[in-house]
Structures are given as structure tokens and as C-alpha cells.
PDB file of N, CA and C in Angstrom:
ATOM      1  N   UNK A   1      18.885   1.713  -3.807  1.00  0.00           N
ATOM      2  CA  UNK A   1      17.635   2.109  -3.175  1.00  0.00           C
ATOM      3  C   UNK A   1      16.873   0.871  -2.732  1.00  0.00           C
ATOM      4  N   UNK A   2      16.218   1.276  -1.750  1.00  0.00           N
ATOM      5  CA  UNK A   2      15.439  -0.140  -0.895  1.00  0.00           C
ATOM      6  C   UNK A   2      14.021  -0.575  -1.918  1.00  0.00           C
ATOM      7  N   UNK A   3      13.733  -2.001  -1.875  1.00  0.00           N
ATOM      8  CA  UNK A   3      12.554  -2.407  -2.408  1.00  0.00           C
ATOM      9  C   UNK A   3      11.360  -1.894  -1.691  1.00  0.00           C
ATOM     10  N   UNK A   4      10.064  -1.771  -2.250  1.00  0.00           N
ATOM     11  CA  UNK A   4       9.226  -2.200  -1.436  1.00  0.00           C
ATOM     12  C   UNK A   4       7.999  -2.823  -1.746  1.00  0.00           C
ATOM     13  N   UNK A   5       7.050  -2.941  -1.410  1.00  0.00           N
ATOM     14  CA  UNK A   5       6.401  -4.137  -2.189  1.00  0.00           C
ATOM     15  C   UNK A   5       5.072  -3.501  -1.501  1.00  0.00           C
ATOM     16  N   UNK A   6       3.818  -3.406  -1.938  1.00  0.00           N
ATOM     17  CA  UNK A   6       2.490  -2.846  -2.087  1.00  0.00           C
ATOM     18  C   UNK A   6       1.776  -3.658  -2.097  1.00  0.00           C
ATOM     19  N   UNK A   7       0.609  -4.200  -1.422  1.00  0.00           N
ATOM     20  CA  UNK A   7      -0.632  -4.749  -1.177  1.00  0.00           C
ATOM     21  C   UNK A   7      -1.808  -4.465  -1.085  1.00  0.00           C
ATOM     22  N   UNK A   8      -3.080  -4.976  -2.051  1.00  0.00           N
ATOM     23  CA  UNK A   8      -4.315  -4.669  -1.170  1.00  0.00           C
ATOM     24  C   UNK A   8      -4.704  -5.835   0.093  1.00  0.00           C
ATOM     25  N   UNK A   9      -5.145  -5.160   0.834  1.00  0.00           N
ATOM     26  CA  UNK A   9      -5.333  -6.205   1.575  1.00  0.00           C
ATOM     27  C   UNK A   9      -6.562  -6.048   2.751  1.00  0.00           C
ATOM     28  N   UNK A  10      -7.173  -7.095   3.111  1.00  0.00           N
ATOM     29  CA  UNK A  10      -8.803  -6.741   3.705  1.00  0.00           C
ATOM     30  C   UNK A  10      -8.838  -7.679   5.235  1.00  0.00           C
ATOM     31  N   UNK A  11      -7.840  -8.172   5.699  1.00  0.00           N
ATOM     32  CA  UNK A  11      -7.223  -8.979   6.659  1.00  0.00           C
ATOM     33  C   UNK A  11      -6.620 -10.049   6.059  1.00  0.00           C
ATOM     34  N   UNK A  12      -6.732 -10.145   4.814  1.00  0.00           N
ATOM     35  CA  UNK A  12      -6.354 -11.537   3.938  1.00  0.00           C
ATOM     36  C   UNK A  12      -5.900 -10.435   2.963  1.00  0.00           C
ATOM     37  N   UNK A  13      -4.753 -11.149   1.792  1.00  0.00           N
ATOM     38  CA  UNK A  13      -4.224 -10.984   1.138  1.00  0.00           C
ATOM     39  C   UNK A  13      -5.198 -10.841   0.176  1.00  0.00           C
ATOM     40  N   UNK A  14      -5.082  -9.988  -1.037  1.00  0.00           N
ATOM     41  CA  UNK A  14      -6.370  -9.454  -2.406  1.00  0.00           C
ATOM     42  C   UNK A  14      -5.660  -9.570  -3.229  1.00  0.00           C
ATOM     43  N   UNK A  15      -4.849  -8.484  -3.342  1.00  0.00           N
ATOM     44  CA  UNK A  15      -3.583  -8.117  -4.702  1.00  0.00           C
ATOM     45  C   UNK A  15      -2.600  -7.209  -4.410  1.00  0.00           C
ATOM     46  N   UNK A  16      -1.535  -7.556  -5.390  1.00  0.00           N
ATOM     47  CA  UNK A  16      -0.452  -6.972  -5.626  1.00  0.00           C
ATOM     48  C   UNK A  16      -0.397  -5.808  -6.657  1.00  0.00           C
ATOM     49  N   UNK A  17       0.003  -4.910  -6.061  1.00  0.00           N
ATOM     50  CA  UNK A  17       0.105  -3.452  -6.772  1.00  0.00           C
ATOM     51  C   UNK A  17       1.455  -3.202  -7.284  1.00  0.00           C
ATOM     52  N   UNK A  18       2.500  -4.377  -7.254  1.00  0.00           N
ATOM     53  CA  UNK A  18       4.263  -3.967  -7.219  1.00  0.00           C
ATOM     54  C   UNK A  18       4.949  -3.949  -6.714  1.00  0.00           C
ATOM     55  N   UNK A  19       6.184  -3.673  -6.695  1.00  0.00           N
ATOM     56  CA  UNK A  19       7.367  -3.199  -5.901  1.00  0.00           C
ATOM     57  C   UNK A  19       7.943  -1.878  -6.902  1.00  0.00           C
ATOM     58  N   UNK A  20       7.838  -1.088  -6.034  1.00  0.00           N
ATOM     59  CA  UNK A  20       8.881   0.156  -6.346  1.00  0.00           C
ATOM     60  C   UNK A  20      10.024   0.216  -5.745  1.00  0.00           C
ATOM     61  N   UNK A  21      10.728   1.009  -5.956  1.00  0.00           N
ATOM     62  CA  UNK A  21      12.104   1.022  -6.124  1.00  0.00           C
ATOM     63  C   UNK A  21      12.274   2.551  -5.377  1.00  0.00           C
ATOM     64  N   UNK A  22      12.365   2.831  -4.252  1.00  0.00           N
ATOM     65  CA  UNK A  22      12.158   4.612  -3.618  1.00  0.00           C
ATOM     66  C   UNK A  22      13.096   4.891  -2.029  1.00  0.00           C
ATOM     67  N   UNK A  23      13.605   5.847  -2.625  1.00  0.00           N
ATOM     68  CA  UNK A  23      14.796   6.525  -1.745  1.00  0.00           C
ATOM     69  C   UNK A  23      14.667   6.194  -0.383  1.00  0.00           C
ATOM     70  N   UNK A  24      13.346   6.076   0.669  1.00  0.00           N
ATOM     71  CA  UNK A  24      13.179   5.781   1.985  1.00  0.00           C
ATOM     72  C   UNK A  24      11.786   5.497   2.163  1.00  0.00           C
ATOM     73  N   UNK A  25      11.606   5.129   3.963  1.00  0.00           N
ATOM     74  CA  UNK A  25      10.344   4.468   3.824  1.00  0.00           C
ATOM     75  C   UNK A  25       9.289   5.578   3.958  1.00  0.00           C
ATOM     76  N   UNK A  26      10.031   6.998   3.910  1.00  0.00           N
ATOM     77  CA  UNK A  26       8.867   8.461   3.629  1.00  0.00           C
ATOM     78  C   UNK A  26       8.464   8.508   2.604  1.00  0.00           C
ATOM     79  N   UNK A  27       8.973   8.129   1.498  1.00  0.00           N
ATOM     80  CA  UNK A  27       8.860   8.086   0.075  1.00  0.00           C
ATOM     81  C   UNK A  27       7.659   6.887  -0.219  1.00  0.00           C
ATOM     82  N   UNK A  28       7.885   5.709   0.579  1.00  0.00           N
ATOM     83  CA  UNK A  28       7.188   4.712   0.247  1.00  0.00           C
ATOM     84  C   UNK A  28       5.788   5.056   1.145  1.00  0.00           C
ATOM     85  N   UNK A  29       5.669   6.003   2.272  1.00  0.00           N
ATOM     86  CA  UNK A  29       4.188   5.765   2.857  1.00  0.00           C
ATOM     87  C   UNK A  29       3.605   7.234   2.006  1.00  0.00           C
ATOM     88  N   UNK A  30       4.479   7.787   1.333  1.00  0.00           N
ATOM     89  CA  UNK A  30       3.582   8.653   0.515  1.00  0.00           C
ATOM     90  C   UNK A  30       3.185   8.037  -0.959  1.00  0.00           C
ATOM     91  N   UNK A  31       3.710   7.016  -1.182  1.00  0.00           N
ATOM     92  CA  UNK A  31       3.610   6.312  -2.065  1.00  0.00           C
ATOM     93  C   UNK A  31       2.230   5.753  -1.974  1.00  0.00           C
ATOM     94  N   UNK A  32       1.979   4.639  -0.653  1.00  0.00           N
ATOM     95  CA  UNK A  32       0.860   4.081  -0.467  1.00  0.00           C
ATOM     96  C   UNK A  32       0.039   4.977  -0.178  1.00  0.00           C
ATOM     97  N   UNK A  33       0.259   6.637   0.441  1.00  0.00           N
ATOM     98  CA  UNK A  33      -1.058   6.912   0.392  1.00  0.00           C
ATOM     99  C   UNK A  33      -1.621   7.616  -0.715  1.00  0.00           C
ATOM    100  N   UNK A  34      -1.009   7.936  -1.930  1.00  0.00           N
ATOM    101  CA  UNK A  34      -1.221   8.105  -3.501  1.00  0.00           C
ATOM    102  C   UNK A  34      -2.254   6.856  -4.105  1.00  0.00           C
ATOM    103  N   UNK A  35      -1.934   5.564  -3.411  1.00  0.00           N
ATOM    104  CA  UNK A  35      -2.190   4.737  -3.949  1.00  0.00           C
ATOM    105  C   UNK A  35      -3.898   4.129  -3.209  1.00  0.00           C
ATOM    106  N   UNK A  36      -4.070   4.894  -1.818  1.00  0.00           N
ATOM    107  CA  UNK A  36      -5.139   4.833  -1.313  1.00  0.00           C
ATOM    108  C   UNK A  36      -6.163   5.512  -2.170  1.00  0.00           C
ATOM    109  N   UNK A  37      -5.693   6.537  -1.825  1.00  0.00           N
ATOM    110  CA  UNK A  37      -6.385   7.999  -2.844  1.00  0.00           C
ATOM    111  C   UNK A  37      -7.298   7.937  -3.826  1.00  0.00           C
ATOM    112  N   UNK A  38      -6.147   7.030  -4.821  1.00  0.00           N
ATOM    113  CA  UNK A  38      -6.603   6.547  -6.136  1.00  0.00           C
ATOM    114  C   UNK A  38      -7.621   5.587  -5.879  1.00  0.00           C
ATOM    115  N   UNK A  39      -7.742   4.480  -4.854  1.00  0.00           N
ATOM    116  CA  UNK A  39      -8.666   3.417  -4.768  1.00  0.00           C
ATOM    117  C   UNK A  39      -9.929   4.382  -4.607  1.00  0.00           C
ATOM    118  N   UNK A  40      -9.593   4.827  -3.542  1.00  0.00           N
ATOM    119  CA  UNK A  40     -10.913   6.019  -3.256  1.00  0.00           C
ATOM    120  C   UNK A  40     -11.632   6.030  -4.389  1.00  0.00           C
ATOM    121  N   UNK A  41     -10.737   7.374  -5.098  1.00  0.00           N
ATOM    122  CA  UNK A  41     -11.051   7.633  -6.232  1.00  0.00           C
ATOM    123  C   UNK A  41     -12.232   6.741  -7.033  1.00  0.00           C
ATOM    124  N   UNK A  42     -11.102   5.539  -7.622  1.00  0.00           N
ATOM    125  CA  UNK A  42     -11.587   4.597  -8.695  1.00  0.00           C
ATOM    126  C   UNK A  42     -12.369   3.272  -8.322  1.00  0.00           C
ATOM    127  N   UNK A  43     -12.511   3.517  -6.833  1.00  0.00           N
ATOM    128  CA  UNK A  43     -13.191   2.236  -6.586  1.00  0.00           C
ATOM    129  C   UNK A  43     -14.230   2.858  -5.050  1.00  0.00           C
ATOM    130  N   UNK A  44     -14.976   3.630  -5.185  1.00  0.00           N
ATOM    131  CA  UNK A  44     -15.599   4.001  -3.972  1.00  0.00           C
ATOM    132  C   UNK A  44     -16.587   2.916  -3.499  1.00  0.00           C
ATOM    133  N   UNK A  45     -16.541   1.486  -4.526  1.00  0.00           N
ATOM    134  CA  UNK A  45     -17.403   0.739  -3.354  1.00  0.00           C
ATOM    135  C   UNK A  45     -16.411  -0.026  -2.471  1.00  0.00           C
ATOM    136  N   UNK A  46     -15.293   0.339  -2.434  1.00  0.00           N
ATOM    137  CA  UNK A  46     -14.101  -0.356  -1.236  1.00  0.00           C
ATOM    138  C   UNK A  46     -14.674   0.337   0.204  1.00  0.00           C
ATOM    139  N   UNK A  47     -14.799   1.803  -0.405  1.00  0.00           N
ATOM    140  CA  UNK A  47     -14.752   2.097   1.353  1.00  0.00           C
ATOM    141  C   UNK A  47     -15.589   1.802   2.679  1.00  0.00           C
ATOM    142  N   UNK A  48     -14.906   1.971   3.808  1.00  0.00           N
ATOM    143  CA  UNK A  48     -15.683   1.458   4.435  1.00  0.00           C
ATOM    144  C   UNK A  48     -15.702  -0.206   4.662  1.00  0.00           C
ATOM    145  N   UNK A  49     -15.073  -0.979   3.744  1.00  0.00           N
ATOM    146  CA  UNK A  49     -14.761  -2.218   3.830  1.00  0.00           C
ATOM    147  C   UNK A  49     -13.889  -3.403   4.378  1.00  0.00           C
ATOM    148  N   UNK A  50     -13.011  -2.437   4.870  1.00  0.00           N
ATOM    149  CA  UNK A  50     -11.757  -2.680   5.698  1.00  0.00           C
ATOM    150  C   UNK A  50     -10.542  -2.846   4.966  1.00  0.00           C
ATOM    151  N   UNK A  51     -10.381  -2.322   3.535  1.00  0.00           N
ATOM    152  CA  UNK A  51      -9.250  -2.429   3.012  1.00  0.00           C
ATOM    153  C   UNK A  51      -8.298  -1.477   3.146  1.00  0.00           C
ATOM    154  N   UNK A  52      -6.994  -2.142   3.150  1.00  0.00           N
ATOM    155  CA  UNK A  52      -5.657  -1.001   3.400  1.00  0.00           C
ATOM    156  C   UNK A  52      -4.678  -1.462   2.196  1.00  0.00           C
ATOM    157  N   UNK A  53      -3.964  -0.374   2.021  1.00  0.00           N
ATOM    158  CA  UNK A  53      -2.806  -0.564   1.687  1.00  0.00           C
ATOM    159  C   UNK A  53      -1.558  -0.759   2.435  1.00  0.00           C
ATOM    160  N   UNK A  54      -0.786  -2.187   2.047  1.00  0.00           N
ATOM    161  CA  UNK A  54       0.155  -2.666   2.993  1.00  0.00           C
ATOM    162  C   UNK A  54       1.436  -2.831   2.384  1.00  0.00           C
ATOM    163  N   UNK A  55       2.140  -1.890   2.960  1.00  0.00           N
ATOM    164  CA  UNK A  55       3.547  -2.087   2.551  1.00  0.00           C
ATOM    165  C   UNK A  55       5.076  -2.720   3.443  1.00  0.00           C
ATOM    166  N   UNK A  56       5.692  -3.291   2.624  1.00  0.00           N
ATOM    167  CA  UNK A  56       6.458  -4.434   2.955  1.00  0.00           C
ATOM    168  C   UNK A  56       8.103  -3.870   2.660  1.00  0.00           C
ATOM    169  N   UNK A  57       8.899  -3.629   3.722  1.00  0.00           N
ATOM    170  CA  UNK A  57      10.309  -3.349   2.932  1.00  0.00           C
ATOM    171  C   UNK A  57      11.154  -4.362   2.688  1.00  0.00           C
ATOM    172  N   UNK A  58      12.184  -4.302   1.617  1.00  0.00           N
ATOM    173  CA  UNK A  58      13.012  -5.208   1.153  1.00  0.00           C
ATOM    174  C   UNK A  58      13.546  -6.364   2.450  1.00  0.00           C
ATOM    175  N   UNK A  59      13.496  -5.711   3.231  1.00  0.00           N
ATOM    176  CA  UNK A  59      14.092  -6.773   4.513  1.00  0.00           C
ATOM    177  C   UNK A  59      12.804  -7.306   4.913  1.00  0.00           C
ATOM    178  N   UNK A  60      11.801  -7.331   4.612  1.00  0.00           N
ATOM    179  CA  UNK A  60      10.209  -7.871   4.943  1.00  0.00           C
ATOM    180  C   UNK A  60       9.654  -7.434   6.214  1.00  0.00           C
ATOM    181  N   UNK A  61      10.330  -6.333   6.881  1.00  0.00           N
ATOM    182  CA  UNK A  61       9.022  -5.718   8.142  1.00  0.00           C
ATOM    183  C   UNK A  61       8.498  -4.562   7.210  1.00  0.00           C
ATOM    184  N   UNK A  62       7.294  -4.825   7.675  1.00  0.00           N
ATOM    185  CA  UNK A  62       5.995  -3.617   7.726  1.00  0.00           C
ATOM    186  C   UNK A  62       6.406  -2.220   7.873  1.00  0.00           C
ATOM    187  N   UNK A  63       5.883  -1.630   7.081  1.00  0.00           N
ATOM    188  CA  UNK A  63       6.274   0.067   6.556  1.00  0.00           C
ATOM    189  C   UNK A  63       5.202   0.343   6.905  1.00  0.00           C
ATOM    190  N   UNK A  64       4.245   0.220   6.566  1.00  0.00           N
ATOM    191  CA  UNK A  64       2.944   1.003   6.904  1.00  0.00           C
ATOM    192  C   UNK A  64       1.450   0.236   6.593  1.00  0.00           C
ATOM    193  N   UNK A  65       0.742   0.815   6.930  1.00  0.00           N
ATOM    194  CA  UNK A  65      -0.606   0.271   6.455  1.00  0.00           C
ATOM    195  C   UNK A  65      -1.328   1.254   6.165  1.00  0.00           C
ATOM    196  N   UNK A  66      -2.135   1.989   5.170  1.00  0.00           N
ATOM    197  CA  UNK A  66      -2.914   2.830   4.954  1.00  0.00           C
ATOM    198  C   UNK A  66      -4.355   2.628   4.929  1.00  0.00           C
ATOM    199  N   UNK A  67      -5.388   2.646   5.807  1.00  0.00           N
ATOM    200  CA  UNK A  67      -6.628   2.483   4.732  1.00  0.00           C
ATOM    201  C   UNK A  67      -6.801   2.860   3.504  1.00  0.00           C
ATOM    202  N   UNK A  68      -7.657   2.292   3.195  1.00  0.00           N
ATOM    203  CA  UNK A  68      -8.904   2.999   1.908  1.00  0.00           C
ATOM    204  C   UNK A  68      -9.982   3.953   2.291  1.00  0.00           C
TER     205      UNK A  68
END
């Protein structure tokens, strides 16, 4: 199964959320947007701030970008 690798990110790099380990890159943009969700959720002074979630596949092009 392909890597993929998870970011916060605000035009600059913030933090690392992991690499999972998931069947395709459908799996992985439902992944990041679980992982938006949750920021929502647990961090509502993000929004509105320009942060996304950025995901990276094992071969290093861009899967997706999600806001917050």
C-alpha cells in the first residue's frame, strides 16, 4: 500500500500529522478531510486563517489540499 504523509500547513510548513499507510489516494483525501473536521472541531480559532491540510504521496506529488 502507498505512503502518504499529512501536513498542517498555512503557506509555510506548521506540522506533521504522519504518514499513513491507505489503499489509494480516495482513501487518503478522505483521510485529510477527517482530519480537517477534527481541526474544526478542536481548534476553531484556525478557521478562517488559511490553514489546509496537505497531503503528499509516497512518490512526493500532491494528493490534495483540504482547508480548515
Amino acid at each position: 500500500m502507498p505512503l502518504f504523509t499529512y501536513k498542517i500547513i498555512d503557506g509555510h510548513f506548521v506540522s506533521d500529522f504522519g504518514v499513513h499507510d491507505l489503499p489509494s489516494e480516495i482513501e487518503a483525501l478522505i483521510e485529510a478531510i477527517k482530519l480537517a473536521r477534527s481541526l474544526r472541531e478542536g481548534r476553531p480559532e484556525l478557521l478562517g486563517k488559511g490553514y489546509s491540510i496537505f497531503v503528499i504521496g509516497d512518490d512526493g506529488t500532491a494528493v490534495c489540499s483540504i482547508p480548515t
